[in-house]
N, C-alpha and C. Protein backbone atom coordinates (compact mmCIF):
# COMPACT_ATOMS: atom_id res chain seq x y z
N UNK A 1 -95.42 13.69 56.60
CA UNK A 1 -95.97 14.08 57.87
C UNK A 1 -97.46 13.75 57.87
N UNK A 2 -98.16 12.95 58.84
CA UNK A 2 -99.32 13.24 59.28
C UNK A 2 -100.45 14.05 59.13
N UNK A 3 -101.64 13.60 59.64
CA UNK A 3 -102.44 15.15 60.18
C UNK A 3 -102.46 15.50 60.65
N UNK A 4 -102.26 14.29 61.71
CA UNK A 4 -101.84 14.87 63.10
C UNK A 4 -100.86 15.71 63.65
N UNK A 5 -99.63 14.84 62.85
CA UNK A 5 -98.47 15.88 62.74
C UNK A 5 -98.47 17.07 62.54
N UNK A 6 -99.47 17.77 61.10
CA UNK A 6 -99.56 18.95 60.97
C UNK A 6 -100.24 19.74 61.66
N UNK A 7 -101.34 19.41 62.38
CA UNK A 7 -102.53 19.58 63.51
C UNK A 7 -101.63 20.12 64.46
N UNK A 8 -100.86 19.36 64.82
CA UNK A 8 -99.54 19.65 65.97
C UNK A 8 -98.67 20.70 66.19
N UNK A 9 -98.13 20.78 64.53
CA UNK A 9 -97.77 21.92 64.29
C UNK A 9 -98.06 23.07 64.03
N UNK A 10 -99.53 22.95 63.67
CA UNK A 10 -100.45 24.36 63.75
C UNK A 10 -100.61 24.76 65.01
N UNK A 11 -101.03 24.35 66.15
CA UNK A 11 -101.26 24.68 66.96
C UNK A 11 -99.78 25.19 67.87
N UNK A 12 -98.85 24.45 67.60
CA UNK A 12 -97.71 25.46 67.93
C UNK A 12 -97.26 26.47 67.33
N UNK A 13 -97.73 26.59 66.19
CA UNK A 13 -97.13 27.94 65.59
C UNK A 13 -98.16 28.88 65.92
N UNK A 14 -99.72 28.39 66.09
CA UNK A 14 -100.78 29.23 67.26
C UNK A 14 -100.11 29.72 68.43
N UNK A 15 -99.84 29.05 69.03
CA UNK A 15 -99.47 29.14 70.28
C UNK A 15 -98.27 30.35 70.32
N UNK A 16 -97.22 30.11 69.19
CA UNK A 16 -95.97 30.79 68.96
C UNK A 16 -96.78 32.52 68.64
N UNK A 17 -97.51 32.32 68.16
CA UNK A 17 -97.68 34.18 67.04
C UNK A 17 -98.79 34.33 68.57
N UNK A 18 -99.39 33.60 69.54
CA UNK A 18 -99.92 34.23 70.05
C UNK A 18 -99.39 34.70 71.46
N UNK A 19 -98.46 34.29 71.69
CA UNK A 19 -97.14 34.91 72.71
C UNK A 19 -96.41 36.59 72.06
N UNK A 20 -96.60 36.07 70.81
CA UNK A 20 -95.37 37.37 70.03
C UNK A 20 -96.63 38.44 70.32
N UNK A 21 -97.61 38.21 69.77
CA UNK A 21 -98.92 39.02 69.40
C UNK A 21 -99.50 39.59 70.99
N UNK A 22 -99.60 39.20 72.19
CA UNK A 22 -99.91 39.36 73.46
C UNK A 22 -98.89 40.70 73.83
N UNK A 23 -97.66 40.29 73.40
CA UNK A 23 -96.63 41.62 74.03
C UNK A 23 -96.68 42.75 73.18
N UNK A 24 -97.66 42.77 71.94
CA UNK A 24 -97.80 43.74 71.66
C UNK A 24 -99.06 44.32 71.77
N UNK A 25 -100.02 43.39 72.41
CA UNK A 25 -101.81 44.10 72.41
C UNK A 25 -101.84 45.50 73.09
N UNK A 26 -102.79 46.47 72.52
CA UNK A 26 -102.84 47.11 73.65
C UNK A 26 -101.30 47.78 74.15
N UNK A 27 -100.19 47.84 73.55
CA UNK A 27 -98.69 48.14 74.00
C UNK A 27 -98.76 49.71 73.13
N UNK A 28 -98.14 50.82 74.54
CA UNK A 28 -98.26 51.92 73.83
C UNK A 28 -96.96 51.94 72.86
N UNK A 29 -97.53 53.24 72.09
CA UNK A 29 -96.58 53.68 70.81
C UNK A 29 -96.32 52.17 69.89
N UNK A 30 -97.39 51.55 69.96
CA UNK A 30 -97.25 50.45 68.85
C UNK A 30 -96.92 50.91 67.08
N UNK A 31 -95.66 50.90 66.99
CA UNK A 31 -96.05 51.08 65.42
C UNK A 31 -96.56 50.78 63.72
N UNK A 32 -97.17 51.89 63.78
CA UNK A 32 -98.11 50.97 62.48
C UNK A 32 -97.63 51.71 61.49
N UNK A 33 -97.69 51.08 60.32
CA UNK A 33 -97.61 52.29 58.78
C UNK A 33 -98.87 51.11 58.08
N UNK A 34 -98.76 51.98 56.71
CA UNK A 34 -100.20 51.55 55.98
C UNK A 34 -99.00 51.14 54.50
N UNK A 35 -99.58 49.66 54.34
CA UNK A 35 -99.02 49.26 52.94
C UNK A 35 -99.63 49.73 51.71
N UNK A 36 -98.81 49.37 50.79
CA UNK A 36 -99.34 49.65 49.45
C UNK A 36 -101.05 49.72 49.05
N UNK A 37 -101.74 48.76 49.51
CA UNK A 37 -103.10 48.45 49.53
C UNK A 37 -104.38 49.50 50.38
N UNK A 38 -103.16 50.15 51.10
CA UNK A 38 -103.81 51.00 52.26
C UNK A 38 -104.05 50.34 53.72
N UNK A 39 -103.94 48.96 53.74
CA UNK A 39 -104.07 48.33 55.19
C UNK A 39 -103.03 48.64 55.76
N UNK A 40 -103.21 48.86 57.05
CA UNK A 40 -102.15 48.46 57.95
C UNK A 40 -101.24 47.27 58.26
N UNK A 41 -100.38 47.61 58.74
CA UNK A 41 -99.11 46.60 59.04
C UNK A 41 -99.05 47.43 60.39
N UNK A 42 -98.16 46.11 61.69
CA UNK A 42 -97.39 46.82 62.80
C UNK A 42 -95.95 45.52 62.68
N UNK A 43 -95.45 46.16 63.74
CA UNK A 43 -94.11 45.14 63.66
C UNK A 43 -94.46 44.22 64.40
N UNK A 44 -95.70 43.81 64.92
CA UNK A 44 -96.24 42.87 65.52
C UNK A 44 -96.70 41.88 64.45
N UNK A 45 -97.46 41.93 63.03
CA UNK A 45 -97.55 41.42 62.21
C UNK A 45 -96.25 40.72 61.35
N UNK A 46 -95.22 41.72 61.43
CA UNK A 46 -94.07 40.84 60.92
C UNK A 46 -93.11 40.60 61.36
N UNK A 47 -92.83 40.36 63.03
CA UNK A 47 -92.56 39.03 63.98
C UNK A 47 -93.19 38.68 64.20
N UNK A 48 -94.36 38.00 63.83
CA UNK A 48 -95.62 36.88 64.01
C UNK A 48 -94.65 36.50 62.49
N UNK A 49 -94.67 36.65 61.41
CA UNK A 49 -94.33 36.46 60.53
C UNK A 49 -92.90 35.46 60.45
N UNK A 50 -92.21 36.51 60.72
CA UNK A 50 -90.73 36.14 60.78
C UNK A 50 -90.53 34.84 61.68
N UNK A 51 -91.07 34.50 62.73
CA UNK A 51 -91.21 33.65 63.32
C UNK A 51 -91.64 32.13 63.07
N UNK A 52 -92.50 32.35 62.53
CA UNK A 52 -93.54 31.00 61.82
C UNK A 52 -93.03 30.84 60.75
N UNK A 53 -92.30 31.51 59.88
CA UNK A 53 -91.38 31.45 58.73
C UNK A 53 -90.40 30.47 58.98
N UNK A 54 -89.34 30.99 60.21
CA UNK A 54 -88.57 30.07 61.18
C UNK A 54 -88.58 29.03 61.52
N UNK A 55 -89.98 28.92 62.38
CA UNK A 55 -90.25 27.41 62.87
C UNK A 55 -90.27 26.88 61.77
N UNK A 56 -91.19 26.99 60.75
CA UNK A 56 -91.66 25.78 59.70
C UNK A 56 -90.60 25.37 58.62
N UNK A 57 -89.71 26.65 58.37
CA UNK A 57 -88.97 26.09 57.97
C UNK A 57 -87.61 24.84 58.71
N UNK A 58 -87.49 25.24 59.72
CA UNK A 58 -86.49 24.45 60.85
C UNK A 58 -87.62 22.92 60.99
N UNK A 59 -88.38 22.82 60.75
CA UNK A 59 -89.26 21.60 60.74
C UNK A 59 -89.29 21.01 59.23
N UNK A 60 -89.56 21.87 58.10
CA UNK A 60 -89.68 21.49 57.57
C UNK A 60 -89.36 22.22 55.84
N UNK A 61 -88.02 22.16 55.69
CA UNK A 61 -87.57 23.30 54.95
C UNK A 61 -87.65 23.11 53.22
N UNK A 62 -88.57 21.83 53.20
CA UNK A 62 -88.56 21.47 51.69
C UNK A 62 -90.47 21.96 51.33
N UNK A 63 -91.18 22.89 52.89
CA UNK A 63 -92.43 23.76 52.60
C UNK A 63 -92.21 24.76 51.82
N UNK A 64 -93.12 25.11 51.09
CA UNK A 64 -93.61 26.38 50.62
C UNK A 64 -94.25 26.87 51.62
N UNK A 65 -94.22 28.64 51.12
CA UNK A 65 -94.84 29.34 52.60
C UNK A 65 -95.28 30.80 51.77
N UNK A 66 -96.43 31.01 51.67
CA UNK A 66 -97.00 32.22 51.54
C UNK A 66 -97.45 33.21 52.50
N UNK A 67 -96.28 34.47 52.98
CA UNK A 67 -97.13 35.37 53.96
C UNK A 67 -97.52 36.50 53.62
N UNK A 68 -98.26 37.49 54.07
CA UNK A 68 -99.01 38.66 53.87
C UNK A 68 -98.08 39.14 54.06
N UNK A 69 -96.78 39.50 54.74
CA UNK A 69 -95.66 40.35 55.27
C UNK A 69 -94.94 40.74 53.74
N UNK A 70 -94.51 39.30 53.99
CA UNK A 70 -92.93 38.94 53.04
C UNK A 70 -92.96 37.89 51.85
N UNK A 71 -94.69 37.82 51.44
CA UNK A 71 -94.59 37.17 50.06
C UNK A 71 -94.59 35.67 50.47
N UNK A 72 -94.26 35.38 49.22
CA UNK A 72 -94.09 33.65 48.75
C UNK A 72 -92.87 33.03 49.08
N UNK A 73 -92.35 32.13 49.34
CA UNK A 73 -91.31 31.22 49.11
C UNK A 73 -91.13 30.16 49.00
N UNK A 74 -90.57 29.41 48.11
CA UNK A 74 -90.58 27.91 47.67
C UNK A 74 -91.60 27.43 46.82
N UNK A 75 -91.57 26.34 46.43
CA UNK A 75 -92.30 25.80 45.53
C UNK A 75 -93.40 24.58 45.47
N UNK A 76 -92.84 24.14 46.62
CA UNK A 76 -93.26 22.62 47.20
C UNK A 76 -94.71 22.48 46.92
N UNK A 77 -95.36 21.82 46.86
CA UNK A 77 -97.30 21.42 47.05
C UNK A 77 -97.37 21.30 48.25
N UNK A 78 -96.63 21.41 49.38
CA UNK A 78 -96.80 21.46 50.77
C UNK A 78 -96.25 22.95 50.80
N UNK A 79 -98.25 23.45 51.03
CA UNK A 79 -97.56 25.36 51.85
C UNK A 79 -98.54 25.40 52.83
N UNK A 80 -97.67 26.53 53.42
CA UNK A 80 -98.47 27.41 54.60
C UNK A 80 -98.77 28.10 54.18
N UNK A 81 -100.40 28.77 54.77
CA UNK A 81 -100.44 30.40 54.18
C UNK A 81 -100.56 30.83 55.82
N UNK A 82 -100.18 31.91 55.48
CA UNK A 82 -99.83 32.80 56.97
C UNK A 82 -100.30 34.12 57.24
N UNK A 83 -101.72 34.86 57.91
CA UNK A 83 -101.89 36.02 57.89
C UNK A 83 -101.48 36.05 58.94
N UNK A 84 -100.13 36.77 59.49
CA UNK A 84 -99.67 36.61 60.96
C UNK A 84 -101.06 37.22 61.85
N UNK A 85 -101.76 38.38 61.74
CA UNK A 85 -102.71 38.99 62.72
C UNK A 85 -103.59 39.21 61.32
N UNK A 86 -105.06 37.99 61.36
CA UNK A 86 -106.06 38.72 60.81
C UNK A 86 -106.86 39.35 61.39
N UNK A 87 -106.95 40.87 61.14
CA UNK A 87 -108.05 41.58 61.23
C UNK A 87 -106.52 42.78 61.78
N UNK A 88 -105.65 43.32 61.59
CA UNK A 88 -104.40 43.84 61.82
C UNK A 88 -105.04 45.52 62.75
N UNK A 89 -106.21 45.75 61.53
CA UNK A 89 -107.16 47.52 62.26
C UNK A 89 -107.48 46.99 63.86
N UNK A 90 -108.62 46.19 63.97
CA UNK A 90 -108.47 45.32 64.90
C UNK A 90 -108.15 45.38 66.21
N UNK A 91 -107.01 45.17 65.69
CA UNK A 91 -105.82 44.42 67.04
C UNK A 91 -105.73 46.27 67.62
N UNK A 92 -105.20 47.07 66.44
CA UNK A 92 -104.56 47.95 66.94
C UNK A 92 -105.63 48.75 67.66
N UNK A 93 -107.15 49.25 67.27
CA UNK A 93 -107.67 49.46 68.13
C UNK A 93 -108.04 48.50 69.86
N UNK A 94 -107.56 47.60 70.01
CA UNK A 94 -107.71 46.44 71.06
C UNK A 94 -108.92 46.00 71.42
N UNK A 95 -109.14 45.66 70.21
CA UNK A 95 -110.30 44.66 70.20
C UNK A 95 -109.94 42.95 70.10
N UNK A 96 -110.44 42.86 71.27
CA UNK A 96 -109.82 41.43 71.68
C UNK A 96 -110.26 40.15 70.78
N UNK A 97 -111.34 40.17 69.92
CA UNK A 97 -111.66 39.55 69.02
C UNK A 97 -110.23 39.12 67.74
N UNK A 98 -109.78 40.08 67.81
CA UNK A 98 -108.43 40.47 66.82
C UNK A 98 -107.27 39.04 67.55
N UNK A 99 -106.98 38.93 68.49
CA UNK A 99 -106.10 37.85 69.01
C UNK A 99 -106.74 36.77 69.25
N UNK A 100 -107.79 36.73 68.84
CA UNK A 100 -108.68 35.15 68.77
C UNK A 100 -108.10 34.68 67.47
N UNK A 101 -107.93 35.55 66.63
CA UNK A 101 -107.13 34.85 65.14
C UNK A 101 -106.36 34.02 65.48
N UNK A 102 -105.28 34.47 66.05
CA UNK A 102 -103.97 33.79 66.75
C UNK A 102 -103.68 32.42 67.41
N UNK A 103 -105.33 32.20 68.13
CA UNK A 103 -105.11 31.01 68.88
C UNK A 103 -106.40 29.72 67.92
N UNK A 104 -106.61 29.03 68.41
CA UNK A 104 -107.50 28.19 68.11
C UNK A 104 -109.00 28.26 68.39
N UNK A 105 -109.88 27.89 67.37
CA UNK A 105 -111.02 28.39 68.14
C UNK A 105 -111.43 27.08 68.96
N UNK A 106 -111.96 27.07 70.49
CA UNK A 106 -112.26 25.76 71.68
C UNK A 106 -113.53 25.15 70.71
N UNK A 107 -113.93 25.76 70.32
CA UNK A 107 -115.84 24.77 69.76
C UNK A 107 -115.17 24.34 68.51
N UNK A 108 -114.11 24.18 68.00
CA UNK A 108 -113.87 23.34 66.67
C UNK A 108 -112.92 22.16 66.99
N UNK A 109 -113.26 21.08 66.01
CA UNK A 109 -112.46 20.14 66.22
C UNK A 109 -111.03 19.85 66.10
N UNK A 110 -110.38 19.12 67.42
CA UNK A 110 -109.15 19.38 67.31
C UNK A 110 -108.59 20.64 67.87
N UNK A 111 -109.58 21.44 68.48
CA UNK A 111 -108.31 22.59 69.26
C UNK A 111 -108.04 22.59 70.62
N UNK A 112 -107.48 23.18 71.12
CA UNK A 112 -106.92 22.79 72.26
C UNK A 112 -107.46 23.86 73.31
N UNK A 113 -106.92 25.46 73.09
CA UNK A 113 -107.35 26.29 73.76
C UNK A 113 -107.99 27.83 73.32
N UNK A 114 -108.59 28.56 74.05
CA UNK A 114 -109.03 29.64 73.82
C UNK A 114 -108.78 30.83 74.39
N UNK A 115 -109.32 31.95 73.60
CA UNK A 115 -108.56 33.43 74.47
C UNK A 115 -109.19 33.20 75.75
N UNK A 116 -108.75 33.85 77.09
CA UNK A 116 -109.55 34.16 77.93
C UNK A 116 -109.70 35.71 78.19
């Protein structure tokens, strides 16, 4: 694959966690618990997860893929790393900065779009 190719595919799997991540901003009774580490998790973090797991593998199933959710998988020298929602405290207070993770930032090269 490309860079472009992969460029391509980043930005759709942007695009993907930031659809999943929108229906939960700001959504009452969001639930959160606190992992082992003490951070938070919501189930918004792991369907952002579960998802991009999905795509990349259905694209490309001979990747390795490291997520914050659900660990490591595969072995390949081609990985993803995946923080489905960085900044997870963040989000849940609705601080809109928190779903800028999600999308691309507009002032860097190569992105396409930005929060509004």
């Amino acid at each position: 694959m490309t860079d472009l190719a992969d460029l391509a595919l980043a930005h759709r799997l942007a695009d993907q966690a930031d659809e999943i991540a929108r229906r939960y901003f700001r959504a009452p009774g969001l639930g959160t618990e606190e992992k082992g580490d003490g951070s938070p998790v919501t189930e918004a973090d792991r369907e952002i997860e579960r998802a991009l797991r999905a795509s990349i593998h259905a694209e490309h199933p001979g990747d390795a893929f490291v997520g914050e959710e659900f660990g490591a998988r595969g072995s390949s020298s081609r990985r993803w790393i995946i923080d489905a929602i960085d900044g997870t405290a963040s989000c849940i207070a609705g601080d809109t900065e928190a779903l800028g993770h999600c999308r691309s930032d507009p002032h860097r090269r190569g992105s396409r779009r930005h929060l509004q």
